[in-house]
Protein backbone atom coordinates (compact mmCIF):
# COMPACT_ATOMS: atom_id res chain seq x y z
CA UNK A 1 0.00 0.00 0.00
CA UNK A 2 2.82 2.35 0.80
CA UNK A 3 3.33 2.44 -3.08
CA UNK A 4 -0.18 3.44 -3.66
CA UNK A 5 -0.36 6.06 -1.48
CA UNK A 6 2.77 7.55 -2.97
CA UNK A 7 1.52 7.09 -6.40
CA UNK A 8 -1.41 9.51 -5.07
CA UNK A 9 0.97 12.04 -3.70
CA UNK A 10 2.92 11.96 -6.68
CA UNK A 11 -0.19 12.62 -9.10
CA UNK A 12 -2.17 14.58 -7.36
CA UNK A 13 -1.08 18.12 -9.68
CA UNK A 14 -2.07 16.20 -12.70
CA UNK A 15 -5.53 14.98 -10.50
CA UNK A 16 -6.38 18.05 -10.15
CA UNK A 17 -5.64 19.20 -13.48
CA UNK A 18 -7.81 16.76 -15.11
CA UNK A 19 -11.08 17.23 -12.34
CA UNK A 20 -10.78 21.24 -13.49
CA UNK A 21 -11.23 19.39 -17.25
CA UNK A 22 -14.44 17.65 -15.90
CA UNK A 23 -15.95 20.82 -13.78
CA UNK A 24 -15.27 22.97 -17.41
CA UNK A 25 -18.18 20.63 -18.77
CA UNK A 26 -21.51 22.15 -18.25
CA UNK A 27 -23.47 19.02 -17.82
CA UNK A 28 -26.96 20.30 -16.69
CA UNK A 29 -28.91 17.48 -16.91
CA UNK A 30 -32.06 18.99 -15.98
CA UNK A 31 -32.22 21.72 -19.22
CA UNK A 32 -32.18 20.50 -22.84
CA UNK A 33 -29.88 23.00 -24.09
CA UNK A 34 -27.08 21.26 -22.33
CA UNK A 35 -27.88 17.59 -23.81
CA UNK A 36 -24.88 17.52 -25.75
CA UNK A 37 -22.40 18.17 -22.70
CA UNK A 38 -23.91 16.21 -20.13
CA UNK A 39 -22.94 13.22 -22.91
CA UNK A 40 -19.39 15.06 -23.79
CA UNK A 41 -18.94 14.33 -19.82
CA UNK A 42 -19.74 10.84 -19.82
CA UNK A 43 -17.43 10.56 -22.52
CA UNK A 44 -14.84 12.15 -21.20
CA UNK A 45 -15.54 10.07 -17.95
CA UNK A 46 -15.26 6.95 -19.62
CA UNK A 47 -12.34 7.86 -21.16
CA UNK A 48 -10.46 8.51 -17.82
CA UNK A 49 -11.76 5.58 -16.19
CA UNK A 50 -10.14 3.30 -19.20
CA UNK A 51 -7.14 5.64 -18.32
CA UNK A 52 -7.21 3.80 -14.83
CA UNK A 53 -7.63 0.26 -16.15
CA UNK A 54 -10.95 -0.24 -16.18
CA UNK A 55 -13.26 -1.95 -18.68
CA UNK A 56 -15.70 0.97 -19.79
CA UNK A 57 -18.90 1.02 -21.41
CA UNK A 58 -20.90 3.94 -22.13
CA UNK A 59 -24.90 2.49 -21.29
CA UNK A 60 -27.74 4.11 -22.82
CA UNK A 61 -31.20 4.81 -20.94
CA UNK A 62 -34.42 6.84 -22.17
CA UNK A 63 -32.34 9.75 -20.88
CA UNK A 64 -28.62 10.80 -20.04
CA UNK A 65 -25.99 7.62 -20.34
CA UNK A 66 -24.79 5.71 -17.73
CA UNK A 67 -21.36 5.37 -17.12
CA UNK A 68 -20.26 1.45 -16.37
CA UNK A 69 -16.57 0.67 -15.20
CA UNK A 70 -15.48 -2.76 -14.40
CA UNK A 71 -12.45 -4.69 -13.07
CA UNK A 72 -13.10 -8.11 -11.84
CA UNK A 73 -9.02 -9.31 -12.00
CA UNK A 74 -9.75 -10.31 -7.83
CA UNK A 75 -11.34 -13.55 -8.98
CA UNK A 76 -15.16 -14.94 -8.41
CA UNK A 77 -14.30 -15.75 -4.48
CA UNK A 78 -13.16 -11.91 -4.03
CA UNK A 79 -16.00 -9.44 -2.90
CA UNK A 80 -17.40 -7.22 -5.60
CA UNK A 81 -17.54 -3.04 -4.47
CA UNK A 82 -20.10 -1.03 -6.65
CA UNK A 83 -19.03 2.62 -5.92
CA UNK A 84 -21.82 4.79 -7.24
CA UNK A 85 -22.09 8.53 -7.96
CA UNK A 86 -22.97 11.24 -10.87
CA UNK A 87 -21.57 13.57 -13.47
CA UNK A 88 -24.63 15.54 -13.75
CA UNK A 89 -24.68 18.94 -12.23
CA UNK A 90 -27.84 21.28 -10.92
CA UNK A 91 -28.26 24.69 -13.28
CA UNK A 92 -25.99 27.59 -12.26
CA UNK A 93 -28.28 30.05 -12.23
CA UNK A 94 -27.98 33.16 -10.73
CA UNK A 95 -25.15 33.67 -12.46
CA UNK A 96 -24.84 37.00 -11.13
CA UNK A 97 -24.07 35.62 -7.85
CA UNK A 98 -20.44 33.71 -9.04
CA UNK A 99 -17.74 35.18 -7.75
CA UNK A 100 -16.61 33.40 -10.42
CA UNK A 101 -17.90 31.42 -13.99
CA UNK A 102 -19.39 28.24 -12.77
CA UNK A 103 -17.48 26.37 -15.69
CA UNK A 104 -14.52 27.76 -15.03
CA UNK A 105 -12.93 26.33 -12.24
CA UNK A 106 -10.63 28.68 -9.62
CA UNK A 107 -8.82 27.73 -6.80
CA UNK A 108 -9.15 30.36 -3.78
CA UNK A 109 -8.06 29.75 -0.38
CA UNK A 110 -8.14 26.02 -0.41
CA UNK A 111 -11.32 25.50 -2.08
CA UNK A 112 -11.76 24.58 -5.57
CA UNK A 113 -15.08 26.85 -6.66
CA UNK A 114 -17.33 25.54 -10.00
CA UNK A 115 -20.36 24.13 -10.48
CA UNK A 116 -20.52 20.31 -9.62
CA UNK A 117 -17.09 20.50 -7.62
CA UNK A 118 -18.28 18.79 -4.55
CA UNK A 119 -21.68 17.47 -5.76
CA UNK A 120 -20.88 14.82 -7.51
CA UNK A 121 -17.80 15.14 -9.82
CA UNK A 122 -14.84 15.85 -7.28
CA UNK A 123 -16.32 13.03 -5.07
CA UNK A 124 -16.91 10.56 -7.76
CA UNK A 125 -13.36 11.60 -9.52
CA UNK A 126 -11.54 10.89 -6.38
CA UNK A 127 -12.57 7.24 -6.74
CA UNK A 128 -11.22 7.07 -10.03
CA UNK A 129 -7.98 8.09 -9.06
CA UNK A 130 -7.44 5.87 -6.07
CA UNK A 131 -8.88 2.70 -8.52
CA UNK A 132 -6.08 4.25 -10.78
CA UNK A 133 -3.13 4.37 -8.42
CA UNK A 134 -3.87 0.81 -7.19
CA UNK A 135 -3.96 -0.53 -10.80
CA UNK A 136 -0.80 1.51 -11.92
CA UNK A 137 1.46 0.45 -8.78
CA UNK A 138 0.55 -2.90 -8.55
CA UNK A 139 -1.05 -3.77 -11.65
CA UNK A 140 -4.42 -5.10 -9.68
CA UNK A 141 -6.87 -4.30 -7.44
CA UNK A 142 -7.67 -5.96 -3.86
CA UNK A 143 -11.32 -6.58 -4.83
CA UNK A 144 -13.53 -6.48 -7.76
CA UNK A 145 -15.00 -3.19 -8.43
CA UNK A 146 -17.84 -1.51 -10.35
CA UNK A 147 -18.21 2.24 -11.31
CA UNK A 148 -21.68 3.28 -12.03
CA UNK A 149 -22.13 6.78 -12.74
CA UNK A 150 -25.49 8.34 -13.99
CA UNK A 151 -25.96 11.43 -15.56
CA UNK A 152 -29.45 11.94 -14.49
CA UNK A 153 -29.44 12.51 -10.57
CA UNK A 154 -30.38 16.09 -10.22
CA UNK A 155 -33.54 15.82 -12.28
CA UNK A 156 -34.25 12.49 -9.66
CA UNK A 157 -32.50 9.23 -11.28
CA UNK A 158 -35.97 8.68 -13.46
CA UNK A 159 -33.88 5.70 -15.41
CA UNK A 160 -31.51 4.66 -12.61
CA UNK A 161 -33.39 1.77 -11.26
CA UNK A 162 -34.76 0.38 -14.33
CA UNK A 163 -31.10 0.38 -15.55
CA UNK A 164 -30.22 -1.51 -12.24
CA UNK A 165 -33.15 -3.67 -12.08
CA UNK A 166 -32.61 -4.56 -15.66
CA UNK A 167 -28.51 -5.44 -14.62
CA UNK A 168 -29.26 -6.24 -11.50
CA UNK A 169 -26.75 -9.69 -12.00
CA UNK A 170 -24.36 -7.64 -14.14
CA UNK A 171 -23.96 -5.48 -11.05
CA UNK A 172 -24.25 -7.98 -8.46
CA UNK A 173 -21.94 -6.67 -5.29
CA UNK A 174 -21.15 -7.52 -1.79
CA UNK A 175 -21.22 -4.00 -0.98
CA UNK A 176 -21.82 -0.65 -2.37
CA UNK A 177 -19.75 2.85 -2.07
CA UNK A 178 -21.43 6.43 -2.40
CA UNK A 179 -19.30 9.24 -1.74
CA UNK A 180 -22.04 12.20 -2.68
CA UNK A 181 -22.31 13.41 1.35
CA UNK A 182 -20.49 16.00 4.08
CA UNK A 183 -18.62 15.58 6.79
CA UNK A 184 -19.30 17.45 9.81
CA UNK A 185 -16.46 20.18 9.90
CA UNK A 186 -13.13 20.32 8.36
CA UNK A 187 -10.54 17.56 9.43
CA UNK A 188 -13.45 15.65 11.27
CA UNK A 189 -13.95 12.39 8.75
CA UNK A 190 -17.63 11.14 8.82
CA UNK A 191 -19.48 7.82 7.67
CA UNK A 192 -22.97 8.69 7.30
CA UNK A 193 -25.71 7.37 8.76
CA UNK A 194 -29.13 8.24 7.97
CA UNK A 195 -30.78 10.15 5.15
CA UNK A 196 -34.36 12.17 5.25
CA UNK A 197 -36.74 11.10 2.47
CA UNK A 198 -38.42 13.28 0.15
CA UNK A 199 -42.41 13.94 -0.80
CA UNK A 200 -42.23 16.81 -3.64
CA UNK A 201 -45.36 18.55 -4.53
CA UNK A 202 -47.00 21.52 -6.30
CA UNK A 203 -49.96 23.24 -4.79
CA UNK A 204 -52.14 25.08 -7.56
CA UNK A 205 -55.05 27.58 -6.81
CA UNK A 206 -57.37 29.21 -9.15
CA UNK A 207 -59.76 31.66 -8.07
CA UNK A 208 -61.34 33.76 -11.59
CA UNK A 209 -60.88 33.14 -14.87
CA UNK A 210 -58.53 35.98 -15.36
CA UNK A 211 -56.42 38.66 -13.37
CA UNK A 212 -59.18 41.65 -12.14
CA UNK A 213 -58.85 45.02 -11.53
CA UNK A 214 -58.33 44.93 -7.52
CA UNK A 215 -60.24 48.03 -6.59
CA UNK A 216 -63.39 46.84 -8.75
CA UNK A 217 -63.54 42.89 -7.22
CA UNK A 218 -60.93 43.10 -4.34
CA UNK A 219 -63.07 41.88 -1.15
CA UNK A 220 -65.78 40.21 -3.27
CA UNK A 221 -63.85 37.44 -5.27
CA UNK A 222 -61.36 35.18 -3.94
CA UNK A 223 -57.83 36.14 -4.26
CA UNK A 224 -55.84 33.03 -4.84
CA UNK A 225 -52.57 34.38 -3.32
CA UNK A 226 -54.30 35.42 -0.30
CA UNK A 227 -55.60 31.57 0.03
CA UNK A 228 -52.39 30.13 -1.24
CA UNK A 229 -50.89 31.90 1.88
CA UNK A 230 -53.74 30.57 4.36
CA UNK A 231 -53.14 26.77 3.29
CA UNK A 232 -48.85 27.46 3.31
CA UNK A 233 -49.47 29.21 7.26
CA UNK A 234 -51.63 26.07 7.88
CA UNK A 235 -48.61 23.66 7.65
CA UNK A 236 -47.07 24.34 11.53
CA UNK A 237 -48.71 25.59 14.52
CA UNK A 238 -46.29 28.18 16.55
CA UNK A 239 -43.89 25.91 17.29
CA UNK A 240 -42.86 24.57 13.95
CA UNK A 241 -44.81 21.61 14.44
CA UNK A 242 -46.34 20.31 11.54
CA UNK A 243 -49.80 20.17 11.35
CA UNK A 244 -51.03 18.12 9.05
CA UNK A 245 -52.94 15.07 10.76
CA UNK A 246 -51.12 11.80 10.62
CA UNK A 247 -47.72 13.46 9.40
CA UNK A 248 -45.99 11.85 12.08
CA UNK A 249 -47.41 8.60 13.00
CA UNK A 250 -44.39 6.60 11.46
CA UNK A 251 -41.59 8.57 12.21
CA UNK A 252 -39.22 5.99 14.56
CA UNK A 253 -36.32 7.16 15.92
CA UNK A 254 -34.53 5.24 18.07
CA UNK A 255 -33.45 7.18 21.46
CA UNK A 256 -30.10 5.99 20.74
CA UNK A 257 -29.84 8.03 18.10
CA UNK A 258 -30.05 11.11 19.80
CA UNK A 259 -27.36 10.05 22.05
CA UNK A 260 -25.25 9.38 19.28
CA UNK A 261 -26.16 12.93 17.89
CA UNK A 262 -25.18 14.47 21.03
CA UNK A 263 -22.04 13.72 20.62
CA UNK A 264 -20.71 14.82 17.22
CA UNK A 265 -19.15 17.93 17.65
CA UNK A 266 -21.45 20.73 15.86
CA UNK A 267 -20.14 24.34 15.66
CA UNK A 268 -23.72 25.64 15.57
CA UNK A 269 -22.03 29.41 15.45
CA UNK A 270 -20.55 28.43 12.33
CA UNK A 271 -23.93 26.72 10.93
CA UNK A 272 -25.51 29.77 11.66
CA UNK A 273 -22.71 32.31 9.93
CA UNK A 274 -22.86 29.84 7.01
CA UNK A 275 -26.39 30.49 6.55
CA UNK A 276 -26.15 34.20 6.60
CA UNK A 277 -29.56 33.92 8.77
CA UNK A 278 -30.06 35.95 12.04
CA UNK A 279 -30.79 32.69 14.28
CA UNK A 280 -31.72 29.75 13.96
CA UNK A 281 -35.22 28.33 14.49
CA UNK A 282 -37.44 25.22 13.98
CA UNK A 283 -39.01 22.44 15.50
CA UNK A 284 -39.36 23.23 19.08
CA UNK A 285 -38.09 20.39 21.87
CA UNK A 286 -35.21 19.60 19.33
CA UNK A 287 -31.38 20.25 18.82
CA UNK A 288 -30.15 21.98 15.65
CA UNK A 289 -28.51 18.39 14.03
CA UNK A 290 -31.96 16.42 15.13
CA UNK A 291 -34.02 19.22 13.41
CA UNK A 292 -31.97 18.43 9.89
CA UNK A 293 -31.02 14.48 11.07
CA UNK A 294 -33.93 12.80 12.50
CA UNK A 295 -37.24 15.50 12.03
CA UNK A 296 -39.21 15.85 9.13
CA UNK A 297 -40.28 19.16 7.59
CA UNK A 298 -42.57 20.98 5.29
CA UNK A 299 -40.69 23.58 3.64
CA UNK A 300 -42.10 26.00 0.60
CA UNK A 301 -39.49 26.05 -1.78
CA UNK A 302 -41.32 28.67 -4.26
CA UNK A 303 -43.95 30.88 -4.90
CA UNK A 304 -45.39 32.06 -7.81
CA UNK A 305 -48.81 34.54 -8.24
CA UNK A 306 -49.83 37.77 -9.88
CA UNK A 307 -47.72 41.16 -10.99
CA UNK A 308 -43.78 40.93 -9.73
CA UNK A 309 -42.72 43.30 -11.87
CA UNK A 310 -41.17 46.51 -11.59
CA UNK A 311 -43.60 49.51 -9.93
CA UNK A 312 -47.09 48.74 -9.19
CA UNK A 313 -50.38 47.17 -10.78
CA UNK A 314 -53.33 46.52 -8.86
CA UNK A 315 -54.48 43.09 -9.96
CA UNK A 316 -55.83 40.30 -8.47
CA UNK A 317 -54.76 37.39 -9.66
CA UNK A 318 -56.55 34.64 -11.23
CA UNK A 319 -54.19 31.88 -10.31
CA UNK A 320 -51.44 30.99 -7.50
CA UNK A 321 -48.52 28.33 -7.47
CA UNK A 322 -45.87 27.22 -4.41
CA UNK A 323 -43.76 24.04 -4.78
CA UNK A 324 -43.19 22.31 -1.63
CA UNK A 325 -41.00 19.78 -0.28
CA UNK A 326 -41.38 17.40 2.44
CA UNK A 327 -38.27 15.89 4.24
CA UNK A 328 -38.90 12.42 5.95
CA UNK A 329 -37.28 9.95 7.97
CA UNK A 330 -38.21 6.63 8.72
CA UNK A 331 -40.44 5.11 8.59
CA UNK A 332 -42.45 7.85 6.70
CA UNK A 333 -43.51 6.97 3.03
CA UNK A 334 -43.67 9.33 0.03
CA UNK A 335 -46.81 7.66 -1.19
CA UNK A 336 -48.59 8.50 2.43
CA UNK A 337 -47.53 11.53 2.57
CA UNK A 338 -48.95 12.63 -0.49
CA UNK A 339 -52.15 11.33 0.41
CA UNK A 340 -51.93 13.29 3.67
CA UNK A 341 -51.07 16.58 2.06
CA UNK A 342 -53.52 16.45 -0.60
CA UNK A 343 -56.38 15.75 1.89
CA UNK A 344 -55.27 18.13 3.72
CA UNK A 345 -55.07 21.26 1.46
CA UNK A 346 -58.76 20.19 -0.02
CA UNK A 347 -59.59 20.62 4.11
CA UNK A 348 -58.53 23.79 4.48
CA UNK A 349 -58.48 25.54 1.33
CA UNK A 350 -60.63 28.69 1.80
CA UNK A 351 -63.81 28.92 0.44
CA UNK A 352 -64.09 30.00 -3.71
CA UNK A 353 -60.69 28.29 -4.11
CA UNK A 354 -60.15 25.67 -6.28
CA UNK A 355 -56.83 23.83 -5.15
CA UNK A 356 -54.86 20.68 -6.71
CA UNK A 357 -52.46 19.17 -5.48
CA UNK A 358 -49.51 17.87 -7.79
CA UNK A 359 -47.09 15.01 -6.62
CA UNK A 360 -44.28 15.51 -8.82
CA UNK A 361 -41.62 13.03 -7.42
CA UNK A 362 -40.55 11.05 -3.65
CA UNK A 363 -38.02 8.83 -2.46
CA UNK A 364 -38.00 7.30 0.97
CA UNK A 365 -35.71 7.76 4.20
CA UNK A 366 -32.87 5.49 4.75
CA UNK A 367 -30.87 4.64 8.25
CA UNK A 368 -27.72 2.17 8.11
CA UNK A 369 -26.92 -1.00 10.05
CA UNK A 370 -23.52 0.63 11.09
CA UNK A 371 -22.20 -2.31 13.14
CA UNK A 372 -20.15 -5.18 10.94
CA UNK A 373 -17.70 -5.53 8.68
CA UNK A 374 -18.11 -2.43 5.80
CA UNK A 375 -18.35 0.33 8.61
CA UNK A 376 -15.14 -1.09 10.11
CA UNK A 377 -13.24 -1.02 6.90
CA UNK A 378 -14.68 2.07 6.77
CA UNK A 379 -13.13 3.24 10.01
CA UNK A 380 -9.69 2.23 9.20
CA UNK A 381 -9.56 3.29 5.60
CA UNK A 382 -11.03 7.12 7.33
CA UNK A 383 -8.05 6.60 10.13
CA UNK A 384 -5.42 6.16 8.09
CA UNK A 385 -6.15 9.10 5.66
CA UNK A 386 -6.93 11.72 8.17
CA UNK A 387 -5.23 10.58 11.23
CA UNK A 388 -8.24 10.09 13.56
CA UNK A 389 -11.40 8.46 13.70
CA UNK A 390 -14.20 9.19 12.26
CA UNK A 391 -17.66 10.17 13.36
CA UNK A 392 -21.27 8.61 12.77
CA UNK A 393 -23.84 11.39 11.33
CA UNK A 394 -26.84 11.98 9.98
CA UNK A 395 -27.44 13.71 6.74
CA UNK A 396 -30.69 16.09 6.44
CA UNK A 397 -30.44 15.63 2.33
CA UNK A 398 -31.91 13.00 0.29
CA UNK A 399 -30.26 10.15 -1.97
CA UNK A 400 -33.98 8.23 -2.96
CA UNK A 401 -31.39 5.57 -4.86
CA UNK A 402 -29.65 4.54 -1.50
CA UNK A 403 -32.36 2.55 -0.47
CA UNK A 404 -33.43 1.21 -3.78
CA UNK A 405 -29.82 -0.18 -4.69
CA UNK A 406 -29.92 -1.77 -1.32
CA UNK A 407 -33.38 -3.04 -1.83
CA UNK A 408 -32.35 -4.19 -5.91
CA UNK A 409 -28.42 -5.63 -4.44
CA UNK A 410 -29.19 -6.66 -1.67
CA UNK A 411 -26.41 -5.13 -0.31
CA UNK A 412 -25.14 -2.62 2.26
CA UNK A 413 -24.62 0.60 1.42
CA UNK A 414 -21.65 3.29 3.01
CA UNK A 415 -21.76 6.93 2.58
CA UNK A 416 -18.57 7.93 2.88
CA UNK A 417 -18.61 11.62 1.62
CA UNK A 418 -16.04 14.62 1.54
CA UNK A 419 -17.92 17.62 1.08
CA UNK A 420 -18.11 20.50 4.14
CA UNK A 421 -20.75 22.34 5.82
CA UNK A 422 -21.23 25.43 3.71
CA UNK A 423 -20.11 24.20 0.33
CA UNK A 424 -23.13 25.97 -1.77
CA UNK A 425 -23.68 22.25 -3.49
CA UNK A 426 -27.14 23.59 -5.46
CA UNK A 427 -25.99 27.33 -4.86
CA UNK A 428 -23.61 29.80 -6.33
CA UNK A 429 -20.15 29.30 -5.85
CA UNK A 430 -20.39 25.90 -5.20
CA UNK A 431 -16.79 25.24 -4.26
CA UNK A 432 -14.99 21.46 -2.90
CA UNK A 433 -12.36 21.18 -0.17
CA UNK A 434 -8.48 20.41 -2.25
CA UNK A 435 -7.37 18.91 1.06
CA UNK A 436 -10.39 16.96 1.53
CA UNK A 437 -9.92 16.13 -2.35
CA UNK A 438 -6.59 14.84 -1.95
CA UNK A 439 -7.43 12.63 1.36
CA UNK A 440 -10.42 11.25 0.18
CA UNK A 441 -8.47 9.64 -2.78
CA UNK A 442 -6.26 8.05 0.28
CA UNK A 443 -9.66 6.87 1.54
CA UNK A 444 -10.76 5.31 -0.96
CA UNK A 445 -7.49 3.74 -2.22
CA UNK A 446 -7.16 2.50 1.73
CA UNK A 447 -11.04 1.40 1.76
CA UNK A 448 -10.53 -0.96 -0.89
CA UNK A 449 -7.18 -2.63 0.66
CA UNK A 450 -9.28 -2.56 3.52
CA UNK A 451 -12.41 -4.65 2.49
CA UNK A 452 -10.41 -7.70 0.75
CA UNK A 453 -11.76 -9.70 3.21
CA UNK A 454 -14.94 -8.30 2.90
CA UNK A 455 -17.59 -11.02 3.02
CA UNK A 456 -15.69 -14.22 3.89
């Protein structure tokens, strides 16, 4: 191993060359102008991964490719590792708020800024490079290994699955690998733990059949803004509680937990600083990290009704929109949920409203089995490249295809991410840790030494 690890030390200018290659490639999956690049970075993917030694093929779905890389030199008695993650990237927009262009790469102060530095490429790249330093040192690899890498994750993995389901034997592991998570501060390595579900929905209300003149029906016809903002104040009481009946009769976390959570060390001035709020608030009764870890929420994540426009026109408007997103944890279900909200906006819509409800996509909560023989590699593999040991957290973001892949495998799955507290992943100057860069490549490279016994 000591020749792989210097193999990483020794490349790691030209790593970092080539992931500022990657970020330059606007791969948005979720807009159509941007086809062509999200498939000029699988390409390019594909091509580095055959760089490292791997067997690549380039896997078409209905949508964006997937990426497949495969070495399986260990043997049929070795245990298989399926590391996951995507080459897709969220839009960039505002632009105006870049410090600088979010396809062209800078380093400033340690942190590598662009968009899709730390969410997914730099994470998923760093695998590449450790697969690549094993294979170029010692001409193997300690286990088998599979790279699958989808290009459709921001716009919610619609053709993941079916591509799994479909290869479910082709991808048969004994464990799998997602690096697409935070640790808890800098220098603090984490193995995650939990992830919060997701119920996503759009709330329509119509009230006339076109915008009015508010002086000549204001007060005599429903305003659908007005009763957009009665059902959105209806969601918590005072306390941040939610309110909508039955939204918490499956949530089941175990007491332990908390006492787990109690002792990660949180620098809750920092959290707030990050945030650029003036304090923090939310569910009553609860700590900061159980609020994001182990709570659900109801949280409006846009609104959209009548003139916003420069200067003032006095309409009232004919129709109001808010998208909303629900974070759960287990043992909540997407498909309850949406029958609770939608029952539940019908109930107390205001009168002359007509409301619909639209579920546009879910995925559920997921909580790992953290004792055995994955988390310990895990540990070591975290030890060795950052010189202490690491810490069990929560996450309060979603990954629906954690518990799917488990579910389809039939295997455990370790989040083992590298991204910080702060890092703007869906935001403007999205930016990625170089240190935590160049140490999770030692990670990884030591996770796989570590797991060759994985299994027996």
């Amino acid at each position: 191993m000591h020749d792989v690890h210097s193999y990483i030390d020794a490349n790691l200018s030209r790593f970092k060359e080539e992931l500022l290659e990657f970020l330059r490639i606007p791969s948005v999956s979720a807009r159509s102008e941007y086809r062509a690049d999200v498939r000029r970075a699988a390409e390019w993917l594909a091509e580095r991964m055959r760089d490292a030694g791997l067997e690549v093929s380039i896997e078409e779905t209905p949508g964006h490719p997937v990426v497949l890389g495969e070495w399986r030199g260990a043997g049929p008695d070795a245990p298989t590792i399926l590391i996951y993650g995507h080459y897709d990237v969220q839009p960039p927009e505002p632009l105006e708020l870049w410090t600088s262009p979010p396809f062209e790469p800078t380093i400033r102060d340690g942190r590598l800024y662009a968009r899709g530095s730390v969410d997914d490429k730099g994470q998923l790249y760093l695998h590449v490079k450790a697969l690549e330093a094993h294979l170029k040192t010692t001409g193997r690899l300690p286990v088998n290994v599979v790279i699958l890498a989808e290009g459709e994750e921001e716009v919610g993995s619609e053709h993941l699955m079916p591509f799994v389901e479909a290869h479910a034997k082709r991808l048969a592991a004994d464990a799998v690998v997602i690096s697409d998570t935070t640790m808890v501060g800098p220098g603090i390595p984490t193995i995650g733990t939990s992830l919060r579900g997701l119920a996503y929905f759009e709330i329509h209300v119509e009230g006339p059949s076109t915008d009015l003149h508010s002086g000549s029906y204001g007060g005599a016809v429903i305003n659908p803004a007005t009763a957009l903002s009665k059902i959105i104040a209806s969601f918590h009481d005072e306390n941040w509680h939610v309110t909508i009946p039955g939204f918490y009769d499956a949530v089941n976390i175990p007491e332990s937990f908390r006492e787990q959570i109690a002792r990660v060390p949180f620098d809750e001035a920092g959290f707030l600083a990050d945030t650029g709020a003036a304090e923090l608030v939310g569910e009553k009764g609860f700590s900061t990290l159980e609020r994001i870890w182990t709570r659900p929420t109801v949280e409006v994540n846009g609104m959209l009704s009548g003139y916003t426009g420069e200067g003032a026109k006095t309409v009232l408007p004919s129709k109001a929109m808010a998208k909303v997103s629900c974070r759960l944890v287990p043992d909540q279900d997407p498909e309850v949920i949406k029958g609770l909200m939608k029952a539940h906006v019908e109930r107390v819509a205001p009168a002359g409203a007509r409301v619909e409800v639209v579920y546009l996509h879910g995925g559920l909560p997921w909580r790992a089995e953290i004792e055995g023989p994955l988390y310990t590699a895990a540990a070591r593999a975290l030890q060795r490249a950052f010189g202490k040991e690491p810490v069990y957290a929560g996450e309060g973001g979603s990954i629906p295809i954690v518990p799917s892949l488990e579910r389809v495998l039939q295997a455990p799955v370790l989040l083992m991410g590298f991204g910080l507290p702060g890092e703007n992943a869906h935001a403007p100057d999205e930016w990625m840790s170089i240190e935590n860069f160049e140490k999770g490549t030692h990670a990884s490279a030591a996770l796989l030494d570590e797991l060759r016994n994985f299994g027996k």
